[in-house]
C-alpha atoms as a PDB file:
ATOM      1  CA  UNK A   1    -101.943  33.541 -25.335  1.00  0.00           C
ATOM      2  CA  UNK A   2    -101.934  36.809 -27.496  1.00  0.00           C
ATOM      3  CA  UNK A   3    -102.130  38.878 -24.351  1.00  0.00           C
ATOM      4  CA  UNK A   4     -99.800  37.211 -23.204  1.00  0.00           C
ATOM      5  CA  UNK A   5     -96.911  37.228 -25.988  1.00  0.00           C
ATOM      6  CA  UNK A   6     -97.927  41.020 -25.884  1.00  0.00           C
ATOM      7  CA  UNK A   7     -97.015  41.226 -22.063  1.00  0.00           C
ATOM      8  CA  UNK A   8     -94.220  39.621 -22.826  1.00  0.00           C
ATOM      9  CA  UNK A   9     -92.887  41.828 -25.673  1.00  0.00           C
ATOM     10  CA  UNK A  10     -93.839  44.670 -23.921  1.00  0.00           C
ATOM     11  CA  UNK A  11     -91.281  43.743 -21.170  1.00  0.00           C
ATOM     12  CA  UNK A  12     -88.514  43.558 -23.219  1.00  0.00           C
ATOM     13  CA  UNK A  13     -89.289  46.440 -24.918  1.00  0.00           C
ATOM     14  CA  UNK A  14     -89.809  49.114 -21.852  1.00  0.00           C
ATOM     15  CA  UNK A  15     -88.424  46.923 -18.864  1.00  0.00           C
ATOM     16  CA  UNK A  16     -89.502  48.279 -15.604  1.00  0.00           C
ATOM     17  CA  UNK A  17     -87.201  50.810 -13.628  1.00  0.00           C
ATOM     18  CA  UNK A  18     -84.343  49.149 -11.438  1.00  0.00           C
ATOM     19  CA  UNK A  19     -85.364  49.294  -7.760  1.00  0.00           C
ATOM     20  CA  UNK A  20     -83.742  52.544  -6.283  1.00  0.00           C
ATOM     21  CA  UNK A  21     -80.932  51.517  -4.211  1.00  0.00           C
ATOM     22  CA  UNK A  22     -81.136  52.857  -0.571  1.00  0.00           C
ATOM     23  CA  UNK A  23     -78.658  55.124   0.441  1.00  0.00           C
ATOM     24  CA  UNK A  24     -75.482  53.354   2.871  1.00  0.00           C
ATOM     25  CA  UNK A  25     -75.760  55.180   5.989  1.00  0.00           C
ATOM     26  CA  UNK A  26     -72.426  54.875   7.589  1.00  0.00           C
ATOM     27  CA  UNK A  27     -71.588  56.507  11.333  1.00  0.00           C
ATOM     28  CA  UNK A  28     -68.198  57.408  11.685  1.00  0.00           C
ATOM     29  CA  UNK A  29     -67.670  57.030  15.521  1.00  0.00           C
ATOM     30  CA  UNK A  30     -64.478  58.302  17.267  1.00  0.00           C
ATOM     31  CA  UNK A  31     -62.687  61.648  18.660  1.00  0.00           C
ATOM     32  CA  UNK A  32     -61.906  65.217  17.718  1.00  0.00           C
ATOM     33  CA  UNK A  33     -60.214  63.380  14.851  1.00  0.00           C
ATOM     34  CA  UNK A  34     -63.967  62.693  13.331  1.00  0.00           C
ATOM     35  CA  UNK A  35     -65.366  65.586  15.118  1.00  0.00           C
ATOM     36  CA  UNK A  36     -63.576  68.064  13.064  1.00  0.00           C
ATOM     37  CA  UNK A  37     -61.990  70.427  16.174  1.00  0.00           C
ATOM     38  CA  UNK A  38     -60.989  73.165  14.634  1.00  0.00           C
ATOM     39  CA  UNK A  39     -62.392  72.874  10.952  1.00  0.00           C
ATOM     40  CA  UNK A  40     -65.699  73.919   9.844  1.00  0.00           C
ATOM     41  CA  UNK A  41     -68.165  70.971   9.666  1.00  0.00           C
ATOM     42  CA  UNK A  42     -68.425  70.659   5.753  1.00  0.00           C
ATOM     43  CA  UNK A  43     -64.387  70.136   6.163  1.00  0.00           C
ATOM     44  CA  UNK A  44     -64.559  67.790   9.212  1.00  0.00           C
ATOM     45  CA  UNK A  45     -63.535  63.780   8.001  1.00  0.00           C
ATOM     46  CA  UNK A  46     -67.149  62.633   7.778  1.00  0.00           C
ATOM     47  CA  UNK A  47     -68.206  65.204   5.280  1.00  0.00           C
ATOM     48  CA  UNK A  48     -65.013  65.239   3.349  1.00  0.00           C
ATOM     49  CA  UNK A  49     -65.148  61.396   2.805  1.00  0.00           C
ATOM     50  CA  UNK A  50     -69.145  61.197   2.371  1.00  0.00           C
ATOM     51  CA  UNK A  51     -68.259  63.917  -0.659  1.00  0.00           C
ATOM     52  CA  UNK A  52     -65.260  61.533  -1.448  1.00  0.00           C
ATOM     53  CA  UNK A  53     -67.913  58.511  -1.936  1.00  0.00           C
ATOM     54  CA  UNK A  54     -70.280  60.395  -3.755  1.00  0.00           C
ATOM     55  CA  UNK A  55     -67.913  61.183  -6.230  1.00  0.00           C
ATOM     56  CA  UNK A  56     -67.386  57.492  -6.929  1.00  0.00           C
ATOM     57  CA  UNK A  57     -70.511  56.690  -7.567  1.00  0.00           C
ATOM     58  CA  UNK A  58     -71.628  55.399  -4.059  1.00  0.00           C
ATOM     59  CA  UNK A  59     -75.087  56.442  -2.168  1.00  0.00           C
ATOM     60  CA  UNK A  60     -73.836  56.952   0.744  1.00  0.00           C
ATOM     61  CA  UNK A  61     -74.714  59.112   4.132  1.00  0.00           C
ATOM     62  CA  UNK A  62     -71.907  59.449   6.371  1.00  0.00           C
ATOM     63  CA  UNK A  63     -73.228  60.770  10.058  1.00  0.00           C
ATOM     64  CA  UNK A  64     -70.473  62.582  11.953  1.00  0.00           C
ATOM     65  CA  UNK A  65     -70.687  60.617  15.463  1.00  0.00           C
ATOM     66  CA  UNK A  66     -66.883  62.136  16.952  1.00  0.00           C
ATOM     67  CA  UNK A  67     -67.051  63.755  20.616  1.00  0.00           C
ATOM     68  CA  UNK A  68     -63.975  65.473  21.008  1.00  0.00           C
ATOM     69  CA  UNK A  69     -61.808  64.010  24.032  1.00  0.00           C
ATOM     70  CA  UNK A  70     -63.642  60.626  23.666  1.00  0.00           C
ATOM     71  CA  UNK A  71     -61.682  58.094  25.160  1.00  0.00           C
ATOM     72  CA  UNK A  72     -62.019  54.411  24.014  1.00  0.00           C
ATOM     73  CA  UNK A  73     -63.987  53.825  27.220  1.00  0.00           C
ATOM     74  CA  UNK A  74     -65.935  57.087  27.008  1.00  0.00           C
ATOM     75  CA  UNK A  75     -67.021  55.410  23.120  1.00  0.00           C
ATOM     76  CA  UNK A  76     -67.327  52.077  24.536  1.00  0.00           C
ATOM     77  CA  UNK A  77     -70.403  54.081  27.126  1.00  0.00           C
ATOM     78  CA  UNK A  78     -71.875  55.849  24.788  1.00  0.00           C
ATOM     79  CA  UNK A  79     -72.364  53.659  21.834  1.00  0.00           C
ATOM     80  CA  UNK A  80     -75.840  52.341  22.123  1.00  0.00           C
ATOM     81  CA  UNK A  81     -77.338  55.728  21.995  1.00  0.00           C
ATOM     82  CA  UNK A  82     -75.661  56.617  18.809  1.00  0.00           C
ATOM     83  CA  UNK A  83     -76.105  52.895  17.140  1.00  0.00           C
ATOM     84  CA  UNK A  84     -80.277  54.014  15.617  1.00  0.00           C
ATOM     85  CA  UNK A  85     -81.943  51.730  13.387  1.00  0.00           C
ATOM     86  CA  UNK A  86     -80.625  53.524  10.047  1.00  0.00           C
ATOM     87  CA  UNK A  87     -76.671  52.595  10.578  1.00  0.00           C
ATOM     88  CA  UNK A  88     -75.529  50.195   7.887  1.00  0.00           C
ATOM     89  CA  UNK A  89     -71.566  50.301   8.986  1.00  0.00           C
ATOM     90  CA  UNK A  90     -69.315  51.718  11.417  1.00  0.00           C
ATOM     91  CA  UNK A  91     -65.734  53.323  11.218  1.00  0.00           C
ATOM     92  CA  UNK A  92     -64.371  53.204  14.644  1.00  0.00           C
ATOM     93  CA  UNK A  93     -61.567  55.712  14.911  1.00  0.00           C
ATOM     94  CA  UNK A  94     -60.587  55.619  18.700  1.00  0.00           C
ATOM     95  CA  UNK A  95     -57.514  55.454  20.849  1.00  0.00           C
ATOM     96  CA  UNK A  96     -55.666  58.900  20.500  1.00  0.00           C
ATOM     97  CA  UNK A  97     -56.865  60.349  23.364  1.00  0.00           C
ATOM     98  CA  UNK A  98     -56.117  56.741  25.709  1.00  0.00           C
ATOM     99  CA  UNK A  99     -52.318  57.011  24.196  1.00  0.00           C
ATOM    100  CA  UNK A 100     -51.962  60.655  25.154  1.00  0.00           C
ATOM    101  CA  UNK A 101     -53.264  59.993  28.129  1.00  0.00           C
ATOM    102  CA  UNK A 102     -50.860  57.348  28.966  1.00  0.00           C
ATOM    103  CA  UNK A 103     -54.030  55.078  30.217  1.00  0.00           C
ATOM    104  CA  UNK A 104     -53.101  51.139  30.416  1.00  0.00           C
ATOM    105  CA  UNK A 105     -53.472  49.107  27.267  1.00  0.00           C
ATOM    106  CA  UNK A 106     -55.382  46.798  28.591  1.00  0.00           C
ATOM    107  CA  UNK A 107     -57.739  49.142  29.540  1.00  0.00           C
ATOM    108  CA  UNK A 108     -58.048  50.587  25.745  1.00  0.00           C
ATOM    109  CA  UNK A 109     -58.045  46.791  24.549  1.00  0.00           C
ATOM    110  CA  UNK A 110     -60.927  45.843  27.098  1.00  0.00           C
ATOM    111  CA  UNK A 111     -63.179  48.973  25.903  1.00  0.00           C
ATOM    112  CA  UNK A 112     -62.702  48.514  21.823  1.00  0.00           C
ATOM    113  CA  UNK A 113     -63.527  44.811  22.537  1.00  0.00           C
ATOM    114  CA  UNK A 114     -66.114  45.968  24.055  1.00  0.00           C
ATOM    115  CA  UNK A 115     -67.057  48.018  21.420  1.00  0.00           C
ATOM    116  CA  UNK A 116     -66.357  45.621  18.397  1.00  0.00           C
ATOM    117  CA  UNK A 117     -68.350  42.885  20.488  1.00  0.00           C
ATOM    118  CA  UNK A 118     -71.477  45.518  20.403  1.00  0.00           C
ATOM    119  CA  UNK A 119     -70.856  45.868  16.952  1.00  0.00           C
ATOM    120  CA  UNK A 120     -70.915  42.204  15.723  1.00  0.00           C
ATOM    121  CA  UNK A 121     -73.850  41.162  18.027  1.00  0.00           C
ATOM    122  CA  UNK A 122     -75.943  43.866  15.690  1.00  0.00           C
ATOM    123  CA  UNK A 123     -74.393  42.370  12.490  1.00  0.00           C
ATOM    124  CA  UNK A 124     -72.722  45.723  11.653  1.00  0.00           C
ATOM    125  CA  UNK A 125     -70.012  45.689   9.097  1.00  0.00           C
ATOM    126  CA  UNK A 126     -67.112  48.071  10.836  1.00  0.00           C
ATOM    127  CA  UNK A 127     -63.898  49.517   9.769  1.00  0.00           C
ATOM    128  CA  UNK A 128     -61.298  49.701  12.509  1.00  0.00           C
ATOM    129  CA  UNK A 129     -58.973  52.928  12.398  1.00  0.00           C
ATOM    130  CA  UNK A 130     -55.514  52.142  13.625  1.00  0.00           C
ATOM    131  CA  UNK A 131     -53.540  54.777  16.420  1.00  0.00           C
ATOM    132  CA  UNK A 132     -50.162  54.654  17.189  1.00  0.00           C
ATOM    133  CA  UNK A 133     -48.705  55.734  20.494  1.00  0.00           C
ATOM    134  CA  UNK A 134     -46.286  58.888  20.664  1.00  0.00           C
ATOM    135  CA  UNK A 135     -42.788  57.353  21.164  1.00  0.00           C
ATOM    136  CA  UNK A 136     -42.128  59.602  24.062  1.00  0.00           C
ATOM    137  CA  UNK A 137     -44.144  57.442  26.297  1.00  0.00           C
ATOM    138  CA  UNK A 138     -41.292  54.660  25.813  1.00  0.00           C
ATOM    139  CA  UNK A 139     -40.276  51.930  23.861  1.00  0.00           C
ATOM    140  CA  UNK A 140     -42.934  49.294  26.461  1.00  0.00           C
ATOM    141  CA  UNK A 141     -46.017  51.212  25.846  1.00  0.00           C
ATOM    142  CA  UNK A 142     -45.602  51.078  22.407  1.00  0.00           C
ATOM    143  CA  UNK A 143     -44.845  47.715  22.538  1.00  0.00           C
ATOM    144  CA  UNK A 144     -47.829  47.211  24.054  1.00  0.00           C
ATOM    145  CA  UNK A 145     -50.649  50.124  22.819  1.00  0.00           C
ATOM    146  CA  UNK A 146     -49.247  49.716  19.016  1.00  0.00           C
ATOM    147  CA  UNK A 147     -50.702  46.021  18.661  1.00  0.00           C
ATOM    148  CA  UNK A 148     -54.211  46.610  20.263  1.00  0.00           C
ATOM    149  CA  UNK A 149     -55.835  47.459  16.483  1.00  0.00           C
ATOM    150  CA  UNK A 150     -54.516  44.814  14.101  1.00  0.00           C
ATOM    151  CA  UNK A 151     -54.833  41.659  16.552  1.00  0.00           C
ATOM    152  CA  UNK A 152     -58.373  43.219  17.095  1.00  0.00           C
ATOM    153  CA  UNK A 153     -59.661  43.638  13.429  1.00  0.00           C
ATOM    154  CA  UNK A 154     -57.672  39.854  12.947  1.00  0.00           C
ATOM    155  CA  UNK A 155     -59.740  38.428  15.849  1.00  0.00           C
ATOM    156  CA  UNK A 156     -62.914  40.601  14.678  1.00  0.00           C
ATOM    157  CA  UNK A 157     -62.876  40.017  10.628  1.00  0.00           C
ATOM    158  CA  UNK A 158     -63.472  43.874  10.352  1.00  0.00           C
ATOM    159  CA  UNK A 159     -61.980  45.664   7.707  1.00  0.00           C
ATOM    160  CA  UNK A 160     -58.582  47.370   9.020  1.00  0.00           C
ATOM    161  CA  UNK A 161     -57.080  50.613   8.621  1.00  0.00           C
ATOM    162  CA  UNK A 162     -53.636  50.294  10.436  1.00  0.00           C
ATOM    163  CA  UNK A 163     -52.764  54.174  10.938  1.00  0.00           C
ATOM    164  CA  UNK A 164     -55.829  57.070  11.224  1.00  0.00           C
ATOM    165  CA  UNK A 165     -53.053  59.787  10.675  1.00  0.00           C
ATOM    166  CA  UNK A 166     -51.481  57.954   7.718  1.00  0.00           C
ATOM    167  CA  UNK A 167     -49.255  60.520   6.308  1.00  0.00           C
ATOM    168  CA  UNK A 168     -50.386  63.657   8.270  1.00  0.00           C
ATOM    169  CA  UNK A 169     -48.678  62.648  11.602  1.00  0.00           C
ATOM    170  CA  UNK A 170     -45.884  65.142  12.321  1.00  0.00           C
ATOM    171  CA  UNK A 171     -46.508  66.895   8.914  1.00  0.00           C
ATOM    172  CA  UNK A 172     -46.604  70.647   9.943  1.00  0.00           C
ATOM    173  CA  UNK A 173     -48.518  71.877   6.927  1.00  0.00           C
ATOM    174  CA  UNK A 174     -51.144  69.304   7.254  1.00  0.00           C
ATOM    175  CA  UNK A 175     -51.723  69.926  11.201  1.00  0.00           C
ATOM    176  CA  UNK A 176     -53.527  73.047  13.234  1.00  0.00           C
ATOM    177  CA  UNK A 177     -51.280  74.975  15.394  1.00  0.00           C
ATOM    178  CA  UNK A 178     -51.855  72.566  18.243  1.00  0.00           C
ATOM    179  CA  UNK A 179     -49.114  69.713  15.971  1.00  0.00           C
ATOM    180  CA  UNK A 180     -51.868  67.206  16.690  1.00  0.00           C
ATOM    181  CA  UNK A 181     -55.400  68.042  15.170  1.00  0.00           C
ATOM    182  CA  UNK A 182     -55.599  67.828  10.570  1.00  0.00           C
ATOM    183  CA  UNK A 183     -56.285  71.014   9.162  1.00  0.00           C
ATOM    184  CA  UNK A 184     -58.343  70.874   6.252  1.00  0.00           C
ATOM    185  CA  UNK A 185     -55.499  70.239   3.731  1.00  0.00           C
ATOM    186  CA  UNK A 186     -54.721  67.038   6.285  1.00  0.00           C
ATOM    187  CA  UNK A 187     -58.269  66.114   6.516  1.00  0.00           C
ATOM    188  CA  UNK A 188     -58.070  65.764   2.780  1.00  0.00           C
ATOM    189  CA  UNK A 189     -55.071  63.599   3.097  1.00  0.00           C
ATOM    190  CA  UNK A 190     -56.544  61.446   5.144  1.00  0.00           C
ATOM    191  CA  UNK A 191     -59.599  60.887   3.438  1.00  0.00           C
ATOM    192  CA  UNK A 192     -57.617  60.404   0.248  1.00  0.00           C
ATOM    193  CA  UNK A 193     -55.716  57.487   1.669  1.00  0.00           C
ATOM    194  CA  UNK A 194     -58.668  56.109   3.545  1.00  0.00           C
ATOM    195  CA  UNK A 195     -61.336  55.996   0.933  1.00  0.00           C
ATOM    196  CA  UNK A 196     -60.524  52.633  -0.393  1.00  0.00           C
ATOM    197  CA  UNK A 197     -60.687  51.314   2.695  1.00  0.00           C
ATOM    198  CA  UNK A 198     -64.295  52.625   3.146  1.00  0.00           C
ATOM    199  CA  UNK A 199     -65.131  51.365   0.138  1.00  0.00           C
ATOM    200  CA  UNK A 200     -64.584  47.653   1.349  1.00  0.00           C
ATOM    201  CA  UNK A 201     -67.005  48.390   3.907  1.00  0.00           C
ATOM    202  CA  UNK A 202     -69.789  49.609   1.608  1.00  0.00           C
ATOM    203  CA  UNK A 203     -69.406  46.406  -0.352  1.00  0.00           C
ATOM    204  CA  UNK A 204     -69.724  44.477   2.908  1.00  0.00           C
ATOM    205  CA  UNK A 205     -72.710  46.427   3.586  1.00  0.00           C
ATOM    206  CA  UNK A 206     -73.835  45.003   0.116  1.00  0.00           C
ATOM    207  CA  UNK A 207     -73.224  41.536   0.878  1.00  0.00           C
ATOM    208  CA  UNK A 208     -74.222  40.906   4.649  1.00  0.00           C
END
């Protein structure tokens, strides 16, 4: 009984040390837009927000998965090799290159399905990065490329980011030469107005 009360006193006294939290590994999966064409690595999306996390206070690894030129399809065929045992979430940013390709909606619907379909049956938690389609392709392929992402994330439960470029679209002194790839400056923009998103899916991560 002594030992015991001394056990117990001893507990309250010097508790043992928390478990150490593992570290979120989250693969952000997409285009040149994640790859970083055109910026060094450290300033490429996945590093900026991984340094954005950290500075809130989340553990968090964020692998750079972006093939420049990547298609929707071209994602949707390469996905299993990137998907290891160590991903916790997934930010799917895909669908620029499909739009500027003027490649049928249906076809980019059919390959993110595709993709979010892979992504459920291994219980990830995902993040779904909206595109828009440039206007000069016409008022009907807007009509139909623009709705692809939000009846998707609705349909999938993911959490849903309606516009990757979010206030860095068309902005001069936030884009490379090219008008179409984020400089660093727009990098940063983006991962400013993204980061709350991301942090829904960490706390999914937390509570699958």
């Amino acid at each position: 009984m002594f030992r015991r009360t001394l056990l117990a006193l001893a507990l309250l006294l010097f508790p043992l040390p928390a478990a150490a939290q593992e570290t979120i590994t989250i693969l952000a999966f997409g285009d040149s837009l994640t790859a970083g064409l055109g910026v060094d690595p450290q300033s490429a999306f996945p590093a900026k927000l991984e340094e954005a996390l950290r500075s809130r206070g989340h553990d968090v690894r964020v692998i750079n998965a972006g093939v420049s030129g990547d298609t929707t399809a071209a994602g949707r065929d390469r996905l299993d090799w990137v998907l290891t045992d160590d991903i916790d979430a997934v930010i799917v940013e895909l669908g620029a290159n499909d739009a500027l390709r003027g490649i049928a909606p249906a076809e980019t619907r059919a390959a993110l399905t595709a993709i979010l379909e892979t992504l459920k049956q291994r219980n990830l938690p995902v993040l779904l990065a909206g595109m828009l389609a440039p206007r000069n392709l016409g008022p009907d392929y807007a009509a139909a490329f623009d709705p692809i992402f939000p009846e998707l994330a609705e349909t999938y439960g993911v959490v849903y980011y309606p516009f990757f470029l979010d206030g860095v679209a068309t902005e001069a002194a936030l884009n490379q030469a090219d008008g179409i790839h984020p400089n660093p400056a727009g990098v940063a923009a983006i991962v400013s107005r993204i980061t709350p998103a991301v942090e829904e899916l960490v706390a999914r991560v937390a509570t699958k």
